[in-house]
N, C-alpha and C. Protein backbone atom coordinates (compact mmCIF):
# COMPACT_ATOMS: atom_id res chain seq x y z
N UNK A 1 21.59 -5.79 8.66
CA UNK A 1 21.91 -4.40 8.91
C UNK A 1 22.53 -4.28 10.28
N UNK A 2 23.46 -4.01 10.21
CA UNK A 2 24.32 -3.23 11.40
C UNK A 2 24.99 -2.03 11.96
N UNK A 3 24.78 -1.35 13.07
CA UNK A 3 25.27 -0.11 13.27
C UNK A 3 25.77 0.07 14.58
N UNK A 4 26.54 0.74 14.89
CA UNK A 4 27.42 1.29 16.12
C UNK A 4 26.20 1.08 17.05
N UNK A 5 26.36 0.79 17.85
CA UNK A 5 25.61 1.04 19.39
C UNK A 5 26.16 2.08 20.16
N UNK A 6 24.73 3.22 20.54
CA UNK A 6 25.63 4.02 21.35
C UNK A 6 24.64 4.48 22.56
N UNK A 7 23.97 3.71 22.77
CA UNK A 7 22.95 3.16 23.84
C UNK A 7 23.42 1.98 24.45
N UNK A 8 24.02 1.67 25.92
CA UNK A 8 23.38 0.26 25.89
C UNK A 8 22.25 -0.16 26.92
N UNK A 9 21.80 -0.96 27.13
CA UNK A 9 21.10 -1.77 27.91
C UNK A 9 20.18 -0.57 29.26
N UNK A 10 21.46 -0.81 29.58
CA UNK A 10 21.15 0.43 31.37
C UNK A 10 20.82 1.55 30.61
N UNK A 11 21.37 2.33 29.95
CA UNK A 11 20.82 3.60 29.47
C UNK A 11 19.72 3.76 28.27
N UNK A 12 18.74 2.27 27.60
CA UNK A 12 17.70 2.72 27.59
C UNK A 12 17.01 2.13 28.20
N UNK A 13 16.99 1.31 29.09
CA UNK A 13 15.95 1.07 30.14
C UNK A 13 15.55 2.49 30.93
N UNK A 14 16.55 3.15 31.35
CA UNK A 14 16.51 4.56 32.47
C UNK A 14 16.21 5.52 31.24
N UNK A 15 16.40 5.78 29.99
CA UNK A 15 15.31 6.66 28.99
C UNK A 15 13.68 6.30 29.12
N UNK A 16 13.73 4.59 29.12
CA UNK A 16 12.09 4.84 28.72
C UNK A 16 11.53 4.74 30.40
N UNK A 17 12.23 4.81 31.52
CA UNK A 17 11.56 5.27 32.78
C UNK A 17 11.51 6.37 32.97
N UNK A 18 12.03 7.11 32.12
CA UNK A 18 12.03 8.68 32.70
C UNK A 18 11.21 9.19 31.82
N UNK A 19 11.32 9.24 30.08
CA UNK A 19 10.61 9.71 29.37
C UNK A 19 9.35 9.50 28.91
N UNK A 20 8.64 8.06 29.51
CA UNK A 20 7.66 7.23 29.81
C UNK A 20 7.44 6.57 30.73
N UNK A 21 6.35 7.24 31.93
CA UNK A 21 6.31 7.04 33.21
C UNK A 21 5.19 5.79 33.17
N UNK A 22 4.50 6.49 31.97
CA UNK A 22 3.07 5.91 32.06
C UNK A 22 3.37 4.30 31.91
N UNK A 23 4.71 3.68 31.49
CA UNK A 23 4.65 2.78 31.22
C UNK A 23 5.70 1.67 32.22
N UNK A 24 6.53 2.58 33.09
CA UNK A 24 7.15 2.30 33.78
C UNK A 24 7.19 0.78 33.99
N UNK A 25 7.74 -0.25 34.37
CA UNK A 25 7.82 -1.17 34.86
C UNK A 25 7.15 -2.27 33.67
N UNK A 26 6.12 -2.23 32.84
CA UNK A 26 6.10 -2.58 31.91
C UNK A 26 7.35 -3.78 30.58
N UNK A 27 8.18 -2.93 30.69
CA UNK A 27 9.22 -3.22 29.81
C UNK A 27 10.31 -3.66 30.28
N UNK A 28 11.00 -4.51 29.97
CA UNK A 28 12.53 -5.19 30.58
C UNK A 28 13.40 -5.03 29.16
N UNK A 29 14.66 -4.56 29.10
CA UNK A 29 15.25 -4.66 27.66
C UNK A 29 16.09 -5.63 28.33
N UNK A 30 15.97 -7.11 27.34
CA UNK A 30 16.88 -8.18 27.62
C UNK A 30 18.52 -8.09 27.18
N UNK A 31 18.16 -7.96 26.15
CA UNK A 31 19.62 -7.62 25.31
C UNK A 31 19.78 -6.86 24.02
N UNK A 32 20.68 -6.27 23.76
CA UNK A 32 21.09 -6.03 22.53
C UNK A 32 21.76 -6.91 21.45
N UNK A 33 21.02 -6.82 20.23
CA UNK A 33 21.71 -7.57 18.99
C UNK A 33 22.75 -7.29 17.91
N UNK A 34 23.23 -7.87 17.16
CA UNK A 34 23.72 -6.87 16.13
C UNK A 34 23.14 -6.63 15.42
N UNK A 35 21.74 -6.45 15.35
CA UNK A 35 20.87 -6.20 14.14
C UNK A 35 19.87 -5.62 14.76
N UNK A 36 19.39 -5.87 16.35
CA UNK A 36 18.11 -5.02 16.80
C UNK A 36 18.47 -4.82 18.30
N UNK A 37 17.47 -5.52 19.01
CA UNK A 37 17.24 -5.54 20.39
C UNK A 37 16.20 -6.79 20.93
N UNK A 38 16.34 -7.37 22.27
CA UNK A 38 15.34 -8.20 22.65
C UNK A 38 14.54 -7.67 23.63
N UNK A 39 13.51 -7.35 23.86
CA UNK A 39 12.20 -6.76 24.94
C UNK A 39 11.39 -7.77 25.11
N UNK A 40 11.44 -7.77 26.77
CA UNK A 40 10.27 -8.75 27.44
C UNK A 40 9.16 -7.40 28.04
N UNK A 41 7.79 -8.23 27.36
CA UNK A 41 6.76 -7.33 28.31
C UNK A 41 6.24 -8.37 29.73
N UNK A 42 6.15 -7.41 30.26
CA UNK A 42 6.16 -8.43 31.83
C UNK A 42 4.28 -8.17 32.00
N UNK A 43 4.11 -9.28 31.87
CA UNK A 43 2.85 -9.42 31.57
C UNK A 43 1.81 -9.55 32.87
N UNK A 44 1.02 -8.62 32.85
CA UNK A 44 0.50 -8.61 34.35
C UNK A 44 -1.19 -8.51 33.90
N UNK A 45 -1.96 -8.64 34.71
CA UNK A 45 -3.56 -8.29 34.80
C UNK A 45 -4.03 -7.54 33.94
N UNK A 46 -3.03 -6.32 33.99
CA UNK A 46 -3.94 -5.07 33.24
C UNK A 46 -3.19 -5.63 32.16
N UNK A 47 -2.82 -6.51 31.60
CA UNK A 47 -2.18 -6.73 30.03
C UNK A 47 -3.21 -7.75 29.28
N UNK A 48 -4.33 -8.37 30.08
CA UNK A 48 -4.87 -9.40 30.18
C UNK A 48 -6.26 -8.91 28.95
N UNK A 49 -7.15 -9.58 28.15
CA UNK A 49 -8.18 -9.26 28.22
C UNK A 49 -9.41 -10.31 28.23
N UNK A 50 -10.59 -10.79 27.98
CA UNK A 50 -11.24 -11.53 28.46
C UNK A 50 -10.69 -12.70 27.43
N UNK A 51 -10.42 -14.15 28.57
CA UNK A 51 -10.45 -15.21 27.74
C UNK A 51 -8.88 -15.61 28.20
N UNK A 52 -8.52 -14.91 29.11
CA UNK A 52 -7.17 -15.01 29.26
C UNK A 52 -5.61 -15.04 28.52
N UNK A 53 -5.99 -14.01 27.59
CA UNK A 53 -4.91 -13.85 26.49
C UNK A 53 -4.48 -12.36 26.87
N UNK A 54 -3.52 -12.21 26.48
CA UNK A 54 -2.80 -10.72 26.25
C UNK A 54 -3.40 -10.06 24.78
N UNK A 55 -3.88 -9.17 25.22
CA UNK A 55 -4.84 -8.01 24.16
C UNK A 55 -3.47 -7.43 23.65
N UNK A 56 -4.44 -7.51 22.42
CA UNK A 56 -3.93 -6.65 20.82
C UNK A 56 -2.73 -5.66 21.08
N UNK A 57 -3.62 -4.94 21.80
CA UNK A 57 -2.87 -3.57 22.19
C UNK A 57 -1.37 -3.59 22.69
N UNK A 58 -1.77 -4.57 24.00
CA UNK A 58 -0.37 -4.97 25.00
C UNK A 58 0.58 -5.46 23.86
N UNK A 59 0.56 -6.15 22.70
CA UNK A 59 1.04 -6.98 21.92
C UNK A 59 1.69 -5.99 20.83
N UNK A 60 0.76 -4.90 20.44
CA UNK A 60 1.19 -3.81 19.12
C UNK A 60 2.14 -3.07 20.18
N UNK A 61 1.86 -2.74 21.43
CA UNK A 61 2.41 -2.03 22.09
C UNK A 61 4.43 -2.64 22.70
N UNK A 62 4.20 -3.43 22.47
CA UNK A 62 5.61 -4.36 22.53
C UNK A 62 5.84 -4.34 21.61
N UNK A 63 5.90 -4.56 19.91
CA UNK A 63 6.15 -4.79 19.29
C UNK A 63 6.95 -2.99 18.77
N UNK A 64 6.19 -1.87 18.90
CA UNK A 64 6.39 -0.45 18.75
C UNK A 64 7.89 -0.33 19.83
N UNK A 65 7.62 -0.41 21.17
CA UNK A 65 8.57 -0.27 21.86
C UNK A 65 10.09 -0.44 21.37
N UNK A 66 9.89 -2.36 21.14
CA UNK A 66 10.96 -3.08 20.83
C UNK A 66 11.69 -2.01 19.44
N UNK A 67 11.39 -1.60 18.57
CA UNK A 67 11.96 -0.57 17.63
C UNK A 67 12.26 0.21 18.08
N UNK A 68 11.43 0.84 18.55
CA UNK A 68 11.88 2.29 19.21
C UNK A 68 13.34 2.36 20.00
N UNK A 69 13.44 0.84 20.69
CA UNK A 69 14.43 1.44 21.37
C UNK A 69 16.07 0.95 20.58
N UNK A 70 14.86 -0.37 19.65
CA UNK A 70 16.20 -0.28 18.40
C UNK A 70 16.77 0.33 17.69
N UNK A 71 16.26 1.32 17.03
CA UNK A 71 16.12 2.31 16.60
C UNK A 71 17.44 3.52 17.62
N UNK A 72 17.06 3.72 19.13
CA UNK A 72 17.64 4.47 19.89
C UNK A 72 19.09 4.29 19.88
N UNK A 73 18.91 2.82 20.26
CA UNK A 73 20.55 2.69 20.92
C UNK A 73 21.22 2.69 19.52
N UNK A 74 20.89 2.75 18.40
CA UNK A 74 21.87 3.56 17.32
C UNK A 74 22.04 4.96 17.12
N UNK A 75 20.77 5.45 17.28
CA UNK A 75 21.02 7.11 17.55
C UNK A 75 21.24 8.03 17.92
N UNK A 76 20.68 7.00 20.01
CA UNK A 76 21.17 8.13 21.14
C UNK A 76 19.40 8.80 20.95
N UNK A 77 19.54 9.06 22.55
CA UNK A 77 18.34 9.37 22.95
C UNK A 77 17.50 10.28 22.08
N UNK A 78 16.36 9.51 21.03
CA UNK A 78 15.63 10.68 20.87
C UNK A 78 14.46 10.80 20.87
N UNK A 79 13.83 11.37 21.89
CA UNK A 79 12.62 11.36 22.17
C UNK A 79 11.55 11.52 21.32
N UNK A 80 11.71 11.92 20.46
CA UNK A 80 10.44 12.17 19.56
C UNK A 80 10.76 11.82 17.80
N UNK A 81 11.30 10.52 17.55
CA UNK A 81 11.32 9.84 16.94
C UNK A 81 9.89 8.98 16.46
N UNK A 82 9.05 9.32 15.90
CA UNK A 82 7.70 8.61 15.96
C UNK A 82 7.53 7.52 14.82
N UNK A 83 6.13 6.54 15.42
CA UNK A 83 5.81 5.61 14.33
C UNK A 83 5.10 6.64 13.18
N UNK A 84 5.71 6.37 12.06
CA UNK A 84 4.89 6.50 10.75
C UNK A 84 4.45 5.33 10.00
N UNK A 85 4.31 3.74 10.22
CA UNK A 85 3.44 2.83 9.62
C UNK A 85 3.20 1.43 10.56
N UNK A 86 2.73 0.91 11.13
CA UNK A 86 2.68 -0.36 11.47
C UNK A 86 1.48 -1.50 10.73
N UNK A 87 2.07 -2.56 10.96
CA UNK A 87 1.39 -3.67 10.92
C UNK A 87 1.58 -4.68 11.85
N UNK A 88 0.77 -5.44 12.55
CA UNK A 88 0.91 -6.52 13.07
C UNK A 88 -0.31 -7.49 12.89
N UNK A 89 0.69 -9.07 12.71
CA UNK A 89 0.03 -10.05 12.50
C UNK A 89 -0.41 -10.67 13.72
N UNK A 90 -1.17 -11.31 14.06
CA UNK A 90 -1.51 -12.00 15.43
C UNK A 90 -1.50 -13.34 14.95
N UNK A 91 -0.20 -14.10 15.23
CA UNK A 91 -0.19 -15.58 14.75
C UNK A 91 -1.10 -17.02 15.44
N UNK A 92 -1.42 -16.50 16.74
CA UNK A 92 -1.75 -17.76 17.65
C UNK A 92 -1.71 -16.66 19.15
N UNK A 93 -2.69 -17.63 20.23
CA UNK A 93 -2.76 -17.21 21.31
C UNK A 93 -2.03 -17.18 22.48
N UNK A 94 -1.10 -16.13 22.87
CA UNK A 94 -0.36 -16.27 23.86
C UNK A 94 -0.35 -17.07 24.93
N UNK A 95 0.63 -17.61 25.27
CA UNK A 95 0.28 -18.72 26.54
C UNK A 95 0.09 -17.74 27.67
N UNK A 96 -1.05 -18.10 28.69
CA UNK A 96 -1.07 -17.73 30.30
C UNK A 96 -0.41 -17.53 30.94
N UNK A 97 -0.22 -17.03 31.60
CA UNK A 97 0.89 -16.82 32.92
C UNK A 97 2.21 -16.54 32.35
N UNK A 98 2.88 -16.13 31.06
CA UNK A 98 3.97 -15.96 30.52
C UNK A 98 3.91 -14.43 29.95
N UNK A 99 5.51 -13.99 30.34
CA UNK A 99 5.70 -12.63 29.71
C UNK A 99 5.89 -12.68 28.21
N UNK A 100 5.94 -11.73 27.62
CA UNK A 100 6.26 -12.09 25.94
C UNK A 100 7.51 -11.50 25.43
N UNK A 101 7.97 -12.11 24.89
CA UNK A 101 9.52 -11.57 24.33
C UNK A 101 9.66 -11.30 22.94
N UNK A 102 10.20 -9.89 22.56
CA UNK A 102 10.24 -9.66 21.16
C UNK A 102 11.67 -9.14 20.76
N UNK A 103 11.55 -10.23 19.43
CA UNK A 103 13.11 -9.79 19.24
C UNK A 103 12.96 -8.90 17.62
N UNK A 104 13.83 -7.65 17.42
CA UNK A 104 12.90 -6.56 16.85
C UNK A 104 14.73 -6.40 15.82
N UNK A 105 14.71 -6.31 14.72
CA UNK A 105 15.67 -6.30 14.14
C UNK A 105 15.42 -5.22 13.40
N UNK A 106 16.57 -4.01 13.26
CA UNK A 106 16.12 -2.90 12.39
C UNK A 106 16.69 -3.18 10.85
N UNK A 107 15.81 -3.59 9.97
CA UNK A 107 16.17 -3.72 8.14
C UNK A 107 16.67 -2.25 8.00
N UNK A 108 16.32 -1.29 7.73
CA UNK A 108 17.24 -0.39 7.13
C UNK A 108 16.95 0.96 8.53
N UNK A 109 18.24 1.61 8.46
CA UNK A 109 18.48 2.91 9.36
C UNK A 109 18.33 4.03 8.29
N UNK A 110 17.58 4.53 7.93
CA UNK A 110 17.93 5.44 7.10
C UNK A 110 18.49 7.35 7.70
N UNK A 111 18.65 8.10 7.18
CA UNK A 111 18.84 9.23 7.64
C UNK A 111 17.19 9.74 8.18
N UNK A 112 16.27 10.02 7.34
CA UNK A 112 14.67 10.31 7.64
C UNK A 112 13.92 8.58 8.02
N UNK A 113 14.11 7.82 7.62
CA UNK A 113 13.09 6.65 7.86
C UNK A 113 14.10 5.55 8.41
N UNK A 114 13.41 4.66 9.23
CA UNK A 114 14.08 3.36 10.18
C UNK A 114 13.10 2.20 9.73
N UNK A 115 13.06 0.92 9.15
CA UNK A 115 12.25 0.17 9.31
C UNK A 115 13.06 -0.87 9.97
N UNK A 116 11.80 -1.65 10.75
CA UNK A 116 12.27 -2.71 11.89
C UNK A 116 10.97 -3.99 11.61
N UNK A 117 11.53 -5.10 11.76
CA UNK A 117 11.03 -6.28 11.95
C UNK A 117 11.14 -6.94 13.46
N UNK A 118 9.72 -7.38 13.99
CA UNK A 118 9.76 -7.87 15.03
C UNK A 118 8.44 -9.10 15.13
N UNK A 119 9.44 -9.96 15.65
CA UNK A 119 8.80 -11.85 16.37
C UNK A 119 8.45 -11.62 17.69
N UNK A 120 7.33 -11.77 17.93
CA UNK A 120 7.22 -11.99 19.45
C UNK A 120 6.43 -13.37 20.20
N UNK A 121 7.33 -13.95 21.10
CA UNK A 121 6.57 -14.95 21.51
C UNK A 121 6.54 -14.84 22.74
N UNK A 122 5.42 -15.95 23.31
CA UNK A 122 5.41 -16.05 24.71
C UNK A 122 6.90 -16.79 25.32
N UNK A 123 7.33 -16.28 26.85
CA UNK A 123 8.38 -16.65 26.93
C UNK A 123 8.52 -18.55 27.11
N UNK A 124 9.94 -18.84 26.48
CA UNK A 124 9.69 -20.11 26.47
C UNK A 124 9.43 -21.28 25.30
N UNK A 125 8.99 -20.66 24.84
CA UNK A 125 7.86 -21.37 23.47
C UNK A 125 8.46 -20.40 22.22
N UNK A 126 8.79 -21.40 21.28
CA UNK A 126 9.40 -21.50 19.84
C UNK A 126 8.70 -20.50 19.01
N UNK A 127 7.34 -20.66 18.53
CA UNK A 127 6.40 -20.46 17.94
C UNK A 127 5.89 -18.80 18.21
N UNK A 128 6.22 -18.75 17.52
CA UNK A 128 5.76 -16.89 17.53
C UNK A 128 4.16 -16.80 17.78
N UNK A 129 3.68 -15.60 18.42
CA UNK A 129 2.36 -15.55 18.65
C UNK A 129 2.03 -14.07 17.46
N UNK A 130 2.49 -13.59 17.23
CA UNK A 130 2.88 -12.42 16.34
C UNK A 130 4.44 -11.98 15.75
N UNK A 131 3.49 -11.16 14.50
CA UNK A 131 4.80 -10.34 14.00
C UNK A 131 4.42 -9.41 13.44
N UNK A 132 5.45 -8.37 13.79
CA UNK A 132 5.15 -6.76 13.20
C UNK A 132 6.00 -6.06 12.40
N UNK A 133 5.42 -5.18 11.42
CA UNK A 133 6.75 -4.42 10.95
C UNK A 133 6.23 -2.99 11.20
N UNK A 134 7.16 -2.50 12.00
CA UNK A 134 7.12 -0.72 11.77
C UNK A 134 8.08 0.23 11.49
N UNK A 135 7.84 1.19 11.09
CA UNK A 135 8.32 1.98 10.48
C UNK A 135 8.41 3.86 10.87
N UNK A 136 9.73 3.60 11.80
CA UNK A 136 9.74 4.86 12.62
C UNK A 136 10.25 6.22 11.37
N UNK A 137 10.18 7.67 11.75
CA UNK A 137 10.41 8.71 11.45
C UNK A 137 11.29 9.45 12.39
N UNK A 138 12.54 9.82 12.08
CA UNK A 138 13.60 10.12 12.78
C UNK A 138 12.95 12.23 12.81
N UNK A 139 13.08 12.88 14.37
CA UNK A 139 12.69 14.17 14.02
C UNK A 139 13.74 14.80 13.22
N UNK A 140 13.36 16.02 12.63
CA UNK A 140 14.34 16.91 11.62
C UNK A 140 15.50 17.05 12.26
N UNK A 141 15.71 17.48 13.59
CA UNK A 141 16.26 18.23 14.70
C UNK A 141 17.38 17.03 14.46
N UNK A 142 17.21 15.95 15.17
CA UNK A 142 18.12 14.51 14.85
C UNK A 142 18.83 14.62 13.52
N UNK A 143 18.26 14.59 12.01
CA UNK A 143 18.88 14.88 11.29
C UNK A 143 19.79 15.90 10.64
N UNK A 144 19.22 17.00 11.00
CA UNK A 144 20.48 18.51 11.12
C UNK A 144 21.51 18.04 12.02
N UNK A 145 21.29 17.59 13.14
CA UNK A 145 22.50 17.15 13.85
C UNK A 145 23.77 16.26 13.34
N UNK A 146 23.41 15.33 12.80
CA UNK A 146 23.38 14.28 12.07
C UNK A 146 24.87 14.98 11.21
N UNK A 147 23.39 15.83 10.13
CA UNK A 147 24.25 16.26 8.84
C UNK A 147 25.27 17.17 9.27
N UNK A 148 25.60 17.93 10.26
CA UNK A 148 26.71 19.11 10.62
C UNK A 148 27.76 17.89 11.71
N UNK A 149 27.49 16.68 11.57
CA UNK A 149 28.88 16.25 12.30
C UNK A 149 29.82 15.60 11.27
């Protein structure tokens, strides 16, 4: 699946700093694909949980992002685009001291529904530590727009 890019790089990194503070610094967008996007989570302390692995959360939470902003840079900024389904697998334990990189490919754009596939591994290393599929909901507002151009 492929679609126009009309986001790139610099302009959604500076969306999800502005429209998500809470997460600021968090997220690096590596590159754009012709099929998704690549996101490194920059993996710090508070990403940590006991045993020295990167928790669930930090992991579902990269994996959501990485769509979202796949999802974006085809649509153009829209903030309130939400998840309506996830799953994630937890394949193996992230390596230590490494950020994690997810490369997030969107399967279908639809007008109301987006589904996206995403690999994420520790940086470096072949072997995926997870994989997710989610499944965003484009708002109405986006689609009236949409349909009157």
């Amino acid at each position: 699946m492929s679609a126009d890019i009309v986001m790139s790089e610099a302009d959604l990194s500076a969306f999800i700093e502005r429209e998500f503070p809470q997460v600021r610094g968090d997220f690096a967008v590596e590159r754009l694909t012709e099929e998704g996007i690549v996101i490194r989570l920059k993996v710090t302390e508070r990403h940590l949980r006991p045993g020295g692995t990167v928790s669930g959360p930090s992991i579902f939470g990269l994996a959501d992002v990485a769509v979202y902003l796949a999802l974006l840079a085809r649509i153009g900024p829209v903030a309130l685009a939400v998840t309506t389904n996830a799953s994630v697998d937890f394949l193996r334990k992230p390596e230590a001291g490494r950020d994690l990189i997810a490369e997030a490919r969107l399967l279908k754009l639809g007008r109301v529904l987006v589904v996206g596939d995403v690999l994420i591994r520790s940086e470096g290393r072949e072997a995926p530590v997870a994989r997710a599929s989610m499944t965003y909901s484009i708002p109405p507002d986006r689609i009236a727009a949409t349909a009157s151009t």
